[in-house]
Each structure stands twice: as C-alpha cells, then as structure tokens.
C-alpha atoms as a PDB file:
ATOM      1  CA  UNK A   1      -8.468  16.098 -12.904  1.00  0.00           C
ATOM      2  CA  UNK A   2      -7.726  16.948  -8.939  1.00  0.00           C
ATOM      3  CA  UNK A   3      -5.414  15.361  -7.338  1.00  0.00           C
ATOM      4  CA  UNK A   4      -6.112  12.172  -5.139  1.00  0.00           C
ATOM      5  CA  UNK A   5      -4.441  13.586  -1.859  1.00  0.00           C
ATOM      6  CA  UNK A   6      -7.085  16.329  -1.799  1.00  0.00           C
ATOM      7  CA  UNK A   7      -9.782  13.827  -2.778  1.00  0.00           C
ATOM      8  CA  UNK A   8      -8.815  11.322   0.019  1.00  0.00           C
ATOM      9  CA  UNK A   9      -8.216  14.436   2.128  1.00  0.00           C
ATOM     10  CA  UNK A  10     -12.280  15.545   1.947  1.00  0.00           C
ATOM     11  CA  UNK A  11     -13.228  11.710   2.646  1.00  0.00           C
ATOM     12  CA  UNK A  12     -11.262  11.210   5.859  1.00  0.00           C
ATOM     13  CA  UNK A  13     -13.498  14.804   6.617  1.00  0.00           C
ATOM     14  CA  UNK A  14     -16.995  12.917   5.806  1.00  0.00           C
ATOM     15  CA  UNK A  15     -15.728   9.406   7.220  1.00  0.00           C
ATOM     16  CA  UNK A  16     -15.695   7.664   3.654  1.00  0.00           C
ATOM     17  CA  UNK A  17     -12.108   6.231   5.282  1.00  0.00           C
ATOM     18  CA  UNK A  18     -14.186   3.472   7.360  1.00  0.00           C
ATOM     19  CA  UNK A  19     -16.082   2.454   4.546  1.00  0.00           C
ATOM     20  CA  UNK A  20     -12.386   2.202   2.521  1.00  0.00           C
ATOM     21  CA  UNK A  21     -11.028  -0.116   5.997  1.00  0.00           C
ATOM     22  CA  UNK A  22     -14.284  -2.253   5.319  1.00  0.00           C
ATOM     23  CA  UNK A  23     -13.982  -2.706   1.470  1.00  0.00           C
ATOM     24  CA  UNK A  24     -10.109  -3.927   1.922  1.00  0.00           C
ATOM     25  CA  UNK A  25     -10.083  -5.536   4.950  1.00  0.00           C
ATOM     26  CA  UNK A  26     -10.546  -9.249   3.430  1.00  0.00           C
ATOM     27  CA  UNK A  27      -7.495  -8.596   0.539  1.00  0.00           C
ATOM     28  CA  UNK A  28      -5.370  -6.561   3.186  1.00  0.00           C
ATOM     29  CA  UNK A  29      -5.847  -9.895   6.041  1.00  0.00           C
ATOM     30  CA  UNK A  30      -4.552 -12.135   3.327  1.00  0.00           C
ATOM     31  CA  UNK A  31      -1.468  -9.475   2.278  1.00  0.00           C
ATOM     32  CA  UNK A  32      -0.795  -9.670   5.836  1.00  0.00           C
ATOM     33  CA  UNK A  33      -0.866 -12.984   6.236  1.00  0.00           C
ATOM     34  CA  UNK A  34       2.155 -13.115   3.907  1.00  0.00           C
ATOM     35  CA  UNK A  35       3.661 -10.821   5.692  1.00  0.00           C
ATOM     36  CA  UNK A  36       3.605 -12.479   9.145  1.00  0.00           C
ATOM     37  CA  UNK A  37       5.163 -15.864   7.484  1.00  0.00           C
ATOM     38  CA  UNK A  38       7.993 -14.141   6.231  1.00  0.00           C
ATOM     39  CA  UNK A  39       8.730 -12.491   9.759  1.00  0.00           C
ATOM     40  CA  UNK A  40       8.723 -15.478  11.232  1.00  0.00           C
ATOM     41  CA  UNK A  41      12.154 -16.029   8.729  1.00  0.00           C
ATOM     42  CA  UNK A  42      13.671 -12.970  10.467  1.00  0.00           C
ATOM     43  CA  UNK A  43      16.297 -13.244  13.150  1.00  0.00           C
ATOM     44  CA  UNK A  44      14.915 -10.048  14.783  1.00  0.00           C
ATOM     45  CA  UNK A  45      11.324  -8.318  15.199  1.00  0.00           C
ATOM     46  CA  UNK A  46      10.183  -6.622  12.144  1.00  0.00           C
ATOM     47  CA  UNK A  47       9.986  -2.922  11.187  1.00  0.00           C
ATOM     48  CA  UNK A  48       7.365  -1.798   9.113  1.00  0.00           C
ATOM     49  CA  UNK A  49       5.643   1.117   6.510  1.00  0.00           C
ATOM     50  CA  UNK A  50       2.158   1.008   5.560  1.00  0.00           C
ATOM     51  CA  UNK A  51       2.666   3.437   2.886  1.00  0.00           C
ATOM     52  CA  UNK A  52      -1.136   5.237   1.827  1.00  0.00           C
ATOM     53  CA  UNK A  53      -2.118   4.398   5.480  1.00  0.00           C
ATOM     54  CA  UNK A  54      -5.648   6.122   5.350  1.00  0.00           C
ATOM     55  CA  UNK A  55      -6.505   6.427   9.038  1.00  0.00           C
ATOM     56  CA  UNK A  56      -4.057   3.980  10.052  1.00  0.00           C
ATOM     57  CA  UNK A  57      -6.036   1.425  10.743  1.00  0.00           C
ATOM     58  CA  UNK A  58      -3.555  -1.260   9.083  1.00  0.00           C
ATOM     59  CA  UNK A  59      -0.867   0.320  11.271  1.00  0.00           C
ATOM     60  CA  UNK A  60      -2.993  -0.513  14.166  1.00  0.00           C
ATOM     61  CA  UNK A  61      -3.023  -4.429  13.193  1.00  0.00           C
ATOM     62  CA  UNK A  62       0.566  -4.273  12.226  1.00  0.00           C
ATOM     63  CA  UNK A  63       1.446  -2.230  15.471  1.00  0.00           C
ATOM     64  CA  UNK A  64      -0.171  -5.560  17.457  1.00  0.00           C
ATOM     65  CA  UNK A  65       1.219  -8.412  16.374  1.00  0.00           C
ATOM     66  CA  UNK A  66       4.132 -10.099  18.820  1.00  0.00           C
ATOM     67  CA  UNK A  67       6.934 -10.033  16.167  1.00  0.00           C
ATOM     68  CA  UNK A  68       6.133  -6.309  15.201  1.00  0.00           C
ATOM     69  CA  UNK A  69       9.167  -3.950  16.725  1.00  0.00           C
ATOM     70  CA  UNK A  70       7.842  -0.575  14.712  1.00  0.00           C
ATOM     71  CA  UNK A  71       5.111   0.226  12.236  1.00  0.00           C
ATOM     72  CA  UNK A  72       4.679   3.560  10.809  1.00  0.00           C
ATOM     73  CA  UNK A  73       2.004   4.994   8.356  1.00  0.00           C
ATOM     74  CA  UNK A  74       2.518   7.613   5.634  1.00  0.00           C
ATOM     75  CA  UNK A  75      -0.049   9.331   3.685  1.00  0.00           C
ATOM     76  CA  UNK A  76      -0.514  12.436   1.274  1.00  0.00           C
ATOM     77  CA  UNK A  77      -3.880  13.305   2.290  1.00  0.00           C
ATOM     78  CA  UNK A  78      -3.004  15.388   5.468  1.00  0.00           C
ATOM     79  CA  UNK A  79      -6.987  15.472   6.895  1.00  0.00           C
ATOM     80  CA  UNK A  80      -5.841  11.232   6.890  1.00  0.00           C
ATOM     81  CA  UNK A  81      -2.976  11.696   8.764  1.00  0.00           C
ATOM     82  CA  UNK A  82      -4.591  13.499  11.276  1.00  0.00           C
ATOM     83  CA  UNK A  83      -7.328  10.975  11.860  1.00  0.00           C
ATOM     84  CA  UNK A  84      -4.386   8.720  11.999  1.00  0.00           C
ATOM     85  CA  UNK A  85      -3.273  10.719  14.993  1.00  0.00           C
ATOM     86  CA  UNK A  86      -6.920  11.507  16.447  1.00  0.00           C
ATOM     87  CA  UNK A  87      -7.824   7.296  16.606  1.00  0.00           C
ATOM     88  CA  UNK A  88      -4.282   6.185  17.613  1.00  0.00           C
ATOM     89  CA  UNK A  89      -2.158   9.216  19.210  1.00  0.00           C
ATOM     90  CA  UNK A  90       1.110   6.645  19.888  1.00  0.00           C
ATOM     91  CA  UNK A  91       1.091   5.944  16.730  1.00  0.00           C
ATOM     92  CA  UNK A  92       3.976   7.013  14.175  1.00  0.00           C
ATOM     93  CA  UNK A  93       1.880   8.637  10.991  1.00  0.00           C
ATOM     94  CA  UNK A  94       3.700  11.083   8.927  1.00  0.00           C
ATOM     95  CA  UNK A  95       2.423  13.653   5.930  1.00  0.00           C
ATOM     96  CA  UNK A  96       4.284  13.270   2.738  1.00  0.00           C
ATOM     97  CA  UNK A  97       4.112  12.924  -0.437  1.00  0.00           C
ATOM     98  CA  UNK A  98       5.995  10.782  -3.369  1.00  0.00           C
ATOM     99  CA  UNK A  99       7.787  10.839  -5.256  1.00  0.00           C
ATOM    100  CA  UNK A 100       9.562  13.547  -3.297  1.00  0.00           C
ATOM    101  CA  UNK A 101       9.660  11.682   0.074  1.00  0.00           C
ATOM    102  CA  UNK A 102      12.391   9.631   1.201  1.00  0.00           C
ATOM    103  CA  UNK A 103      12.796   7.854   4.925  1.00  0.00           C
ATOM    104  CA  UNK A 104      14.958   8.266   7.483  1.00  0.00           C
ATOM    105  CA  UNK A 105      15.704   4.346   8.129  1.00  0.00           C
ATOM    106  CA  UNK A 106      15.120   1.236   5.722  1.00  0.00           C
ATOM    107  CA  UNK A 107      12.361  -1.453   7.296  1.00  0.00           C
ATOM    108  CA  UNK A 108      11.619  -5.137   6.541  1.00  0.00           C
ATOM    109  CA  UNK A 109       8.403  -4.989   4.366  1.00  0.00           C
ATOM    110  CA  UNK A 110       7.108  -2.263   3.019  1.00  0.00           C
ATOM    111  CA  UNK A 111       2.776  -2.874   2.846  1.00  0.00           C
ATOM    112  CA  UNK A 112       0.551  -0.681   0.220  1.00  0.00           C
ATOM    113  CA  UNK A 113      -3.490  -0.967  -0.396  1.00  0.00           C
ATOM    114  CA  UNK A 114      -4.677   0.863  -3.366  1.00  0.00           C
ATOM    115  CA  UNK A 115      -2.271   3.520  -3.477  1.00  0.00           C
ATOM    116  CA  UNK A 116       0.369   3.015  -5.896  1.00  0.00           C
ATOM    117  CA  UNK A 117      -1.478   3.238  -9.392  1.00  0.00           C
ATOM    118  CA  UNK A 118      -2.367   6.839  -8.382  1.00  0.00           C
ATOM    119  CA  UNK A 119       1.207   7.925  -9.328  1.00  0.00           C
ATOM    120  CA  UNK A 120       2.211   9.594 -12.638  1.00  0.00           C
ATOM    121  CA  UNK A 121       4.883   6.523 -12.886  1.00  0.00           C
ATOM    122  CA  UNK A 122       4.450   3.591 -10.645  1.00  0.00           C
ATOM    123  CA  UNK A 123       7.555   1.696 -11.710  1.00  0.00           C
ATOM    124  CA  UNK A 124       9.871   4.194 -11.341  1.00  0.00           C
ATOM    125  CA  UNK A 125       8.410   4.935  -7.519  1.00  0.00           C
ATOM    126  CA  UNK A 126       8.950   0.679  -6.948  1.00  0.00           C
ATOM    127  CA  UNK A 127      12.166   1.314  -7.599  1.00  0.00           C
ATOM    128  CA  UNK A 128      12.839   3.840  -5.164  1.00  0.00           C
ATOM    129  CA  UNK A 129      11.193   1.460  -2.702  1.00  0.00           C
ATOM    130  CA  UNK A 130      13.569  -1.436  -3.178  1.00  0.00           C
ATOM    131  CA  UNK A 131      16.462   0.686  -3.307  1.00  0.00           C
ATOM    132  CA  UNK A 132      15.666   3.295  -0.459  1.00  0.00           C
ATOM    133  CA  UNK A 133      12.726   2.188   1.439  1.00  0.00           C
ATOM    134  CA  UNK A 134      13.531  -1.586   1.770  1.00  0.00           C
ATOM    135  CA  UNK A 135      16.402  -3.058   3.410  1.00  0.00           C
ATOM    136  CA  UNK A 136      18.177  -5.815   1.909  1.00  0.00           C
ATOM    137  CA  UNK A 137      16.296  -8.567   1.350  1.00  0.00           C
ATOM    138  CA  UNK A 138      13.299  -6.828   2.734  1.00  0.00           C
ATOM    139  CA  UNK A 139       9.551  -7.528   0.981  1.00  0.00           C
ATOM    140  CA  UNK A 140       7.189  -5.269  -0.760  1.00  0.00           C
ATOM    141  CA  UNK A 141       3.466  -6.218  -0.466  1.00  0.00           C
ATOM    142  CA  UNK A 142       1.115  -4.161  -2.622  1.00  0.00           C
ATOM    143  CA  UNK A 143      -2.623  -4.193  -3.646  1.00  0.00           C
ATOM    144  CA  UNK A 144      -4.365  -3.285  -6.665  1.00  0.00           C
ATOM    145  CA  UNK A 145      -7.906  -3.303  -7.079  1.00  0.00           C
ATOM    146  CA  UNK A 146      -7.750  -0.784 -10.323  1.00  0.00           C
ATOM    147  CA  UNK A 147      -6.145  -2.832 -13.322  1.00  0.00           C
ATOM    148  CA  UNK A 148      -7.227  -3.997 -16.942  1.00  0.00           C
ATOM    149  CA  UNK A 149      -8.531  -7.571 -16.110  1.00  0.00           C
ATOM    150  CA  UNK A 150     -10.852  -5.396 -13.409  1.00  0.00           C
ATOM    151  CA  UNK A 151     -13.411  -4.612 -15.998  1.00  0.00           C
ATOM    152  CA  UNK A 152     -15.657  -2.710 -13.265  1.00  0.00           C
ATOM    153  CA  UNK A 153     -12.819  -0.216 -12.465  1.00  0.00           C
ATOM    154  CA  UNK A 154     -12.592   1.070 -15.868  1.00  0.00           C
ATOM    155  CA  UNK A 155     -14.354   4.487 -14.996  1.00  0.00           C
ATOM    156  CA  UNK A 156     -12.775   5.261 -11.807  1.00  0.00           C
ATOM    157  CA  UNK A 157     -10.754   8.200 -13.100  1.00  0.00           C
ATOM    158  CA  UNK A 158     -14.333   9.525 -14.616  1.00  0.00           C
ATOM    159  CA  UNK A 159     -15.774   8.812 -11.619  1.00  0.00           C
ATOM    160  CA  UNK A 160     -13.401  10.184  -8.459  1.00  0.00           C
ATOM    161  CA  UNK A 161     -11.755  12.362 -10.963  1.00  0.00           C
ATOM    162  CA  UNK A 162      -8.265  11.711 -10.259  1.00  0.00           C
ATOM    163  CA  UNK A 163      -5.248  10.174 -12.129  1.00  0.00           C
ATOM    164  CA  UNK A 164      -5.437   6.509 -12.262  1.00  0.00           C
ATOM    165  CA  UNK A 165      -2.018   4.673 -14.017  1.00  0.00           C
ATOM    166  CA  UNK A 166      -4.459   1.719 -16.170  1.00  0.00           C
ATOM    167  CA  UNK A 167      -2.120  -1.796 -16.503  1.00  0.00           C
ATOM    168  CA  UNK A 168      -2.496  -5.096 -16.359  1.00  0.00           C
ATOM    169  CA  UNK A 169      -1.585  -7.842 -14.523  1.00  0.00           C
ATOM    170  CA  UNK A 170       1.263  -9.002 -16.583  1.00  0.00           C
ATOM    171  CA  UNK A 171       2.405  -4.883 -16.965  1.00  0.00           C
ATOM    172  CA  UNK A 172       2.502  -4.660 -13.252  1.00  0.00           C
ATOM    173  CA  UNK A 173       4.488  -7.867 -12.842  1.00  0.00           C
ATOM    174  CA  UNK A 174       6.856  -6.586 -15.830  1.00  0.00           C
ATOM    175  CA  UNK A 175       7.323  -3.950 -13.542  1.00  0.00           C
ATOM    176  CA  UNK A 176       8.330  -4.841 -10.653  1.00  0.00           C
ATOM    177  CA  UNK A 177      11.227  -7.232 -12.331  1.00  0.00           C
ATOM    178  CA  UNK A 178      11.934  -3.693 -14.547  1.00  0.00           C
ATOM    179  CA  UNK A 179      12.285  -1.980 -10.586  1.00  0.00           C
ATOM    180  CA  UNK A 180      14.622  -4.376  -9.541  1.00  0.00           C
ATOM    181  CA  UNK A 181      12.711  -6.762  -7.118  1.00  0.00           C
ATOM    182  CA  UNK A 182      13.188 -10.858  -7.084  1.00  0.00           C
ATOM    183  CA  UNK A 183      11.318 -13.383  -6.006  1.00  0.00           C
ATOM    184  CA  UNK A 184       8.048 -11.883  -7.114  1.00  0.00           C
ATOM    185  CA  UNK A 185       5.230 -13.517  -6.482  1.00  0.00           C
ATOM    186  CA  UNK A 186       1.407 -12.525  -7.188  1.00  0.00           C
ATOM    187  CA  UNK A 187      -2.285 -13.918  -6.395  1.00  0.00           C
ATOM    188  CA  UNK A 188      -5.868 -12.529  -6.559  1.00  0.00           C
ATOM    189  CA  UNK A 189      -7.000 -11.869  -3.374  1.00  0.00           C
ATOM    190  CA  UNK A 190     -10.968 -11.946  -1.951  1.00  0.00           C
ATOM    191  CA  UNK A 191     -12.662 -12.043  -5.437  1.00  0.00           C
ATOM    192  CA  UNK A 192     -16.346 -12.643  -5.790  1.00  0.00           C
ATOM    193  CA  UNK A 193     -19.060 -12.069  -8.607  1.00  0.00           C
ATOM    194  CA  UNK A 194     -18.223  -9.519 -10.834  1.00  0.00           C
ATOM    195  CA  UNK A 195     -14.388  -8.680  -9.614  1.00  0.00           C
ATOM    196  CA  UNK A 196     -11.422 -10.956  -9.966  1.00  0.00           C
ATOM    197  CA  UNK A 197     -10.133  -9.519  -6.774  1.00  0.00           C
ATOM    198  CA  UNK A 198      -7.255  -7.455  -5.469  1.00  0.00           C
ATOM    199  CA  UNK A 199      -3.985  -8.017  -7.414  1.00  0.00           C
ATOM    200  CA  UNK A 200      -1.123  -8.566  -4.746  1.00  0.00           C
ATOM    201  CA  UNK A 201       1.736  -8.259  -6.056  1.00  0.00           C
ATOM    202  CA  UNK A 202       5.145  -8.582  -3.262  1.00  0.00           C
ATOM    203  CA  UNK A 203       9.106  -9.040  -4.555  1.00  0.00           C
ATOM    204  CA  UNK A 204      12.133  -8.859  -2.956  1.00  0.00           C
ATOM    205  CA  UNK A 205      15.175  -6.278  -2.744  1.00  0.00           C
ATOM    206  CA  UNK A 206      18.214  -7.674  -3.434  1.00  0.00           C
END
C-alpha cells in the first residue's frame, strides 16, 4: 500500500484534481448549504477549514460568500497545496499532515470531502477536531463517498492502492457520538443509479 498523500500528490501533477472538483461538486453544494444556514445563527462572520482541500477550490467558494471572515485549506499532498497557491495566490493553504497537525486558532465549522476514511483511525482524529480544531459550539461537516452501504467502493483500496478505513453508516455515526460531538445529524447527498450518495455526516462541539 502507498500512502494517499503521495497518490493525491501525482494527481494534482496530471490534473486528476479537476476531475475530483467535478465528481463532488453536487454533495459538497449541499454540505455547504448547511453550512451557510448555520452562519446565519452566528453573531459574527464565520471562520473556516476545508481540511483535504485538493486545489482549494472549496476554499475559493467558502472564501466568497458575504458572511465568510477567513477560510483556509489544509492538505497532505504538498504538489495540492501548491496548485492551491498557483490558482488562488491570496489564499491561506497550508501542508500538513494528521494526525500530527494541530492549528494555531479554533474556527466555526470545520468542512471535509473524502478525506477522513483515509486515516489509520478516523474516530480518534474527530475527536481532536471537536476538541482542538472547533470552537465551542462550532460544526463539523464531512463527506464520505467510501462506506459499506456503497457497494461500488468496495475495491478502492485494490484499486488506488492506499489505506481506506471500511464502516458503515451507523459505525460512522457511532463515531462521532464516541468523539464527543452533539447534535449529529446525517443525510445522503446527490445519489443516483448505482450509488446511494455521499454520506454527510456534521455534529457539534460542546
């Protein structure tokens, strides 16, 4: 098995990140969607991580919405993070890598696409999010497109030849009440023939 930074890494190189913004875009404009609503509950503009951010093109929609005050991307795959910084040079990208990495300030929401199931142990990463990552009361909004009820997602691992963490929908939700988070809510987002759709999953730090 390799590991998925360098994967990700050699298709920001061959521009296989534009076909990733095209797969996700429908399941990431519904994640964001929830997102926006609950900023509109906020007192103040809202901060931001888009954490797996790819080329940043998420932090580009987040970055120009009226209530946004700061987005920032972080990635793993550093050939990502530079695109990041090619496309958008304003923009705040940073290279780092969990479970090691820890920010500098807590933000409002914390927004993941098809990143966190790549991790040795997912759950124990969450938690770090709520208690380190999020500040209080602050939402986590994550995507999964590689779980059990995904039949068609199976052989991913074979396939890309990385580590993929396999669980289901109920597993993921038992996680994120094992990490700490409240208020957890979950839908299916963009399915069509053949896939159930992207598994959001978003809670709530206490």
């Amino acid at each position: 098995m390799r590991e998925a930074i360098d994967v990700f890494g050699e298709w920001a190189e061959v521009g296989k990140d534009e076909g990733m913004e095209r797969g996700h875009a429908a399941a990431v404009e519904e994640m964001l969607e929830f997102i926006f609503q609950r900023a509109k509950d906020l007192e103040n503009p809202f901060t931001i991580t888009d954490l797996g951010c790819g080329n940043g093109w998420v932090v580009r929609k987040l970055t120009a919405h009226s209530l946004c005050h700061h987005a920032n991307g972080i990635d793993g795959a550093e050939a990502m993070i530079n695109k990041a910084k090619q496309i958008d040079p304003s923009g705040d990208y940073q290279h780092a890598i969990l479970p090691d990495y820890f920010p500098e300030n807590q933000v409002d929401f914390v927004h993941s696409m098809e990143f966190i199931y790549y991790l040795e142990d997912p759950i124990s990463v969450l938690k770090e999010i709520r208690e380190h990552w999020l500040k209080p009361n602050g939402w986590a909004v994550f995507g999964i497109d590689f779980y059990q009820e995904h039949h068609q997602s199976h052989d991913w691992p074979e396939k890309v030849g990385v580590h993929m963490t396999m669980m289901s929908a109920s597993e993921w939700l038992n996680g994120w009440k094992e990490a700490g988070f409240t208020n957890i809510q979950s839908w299916h987002a963009n399915p069509s023939p053949g896939f159930p759709g992207t598994l959001v999953i978003t809670g709530q730090a206490s």
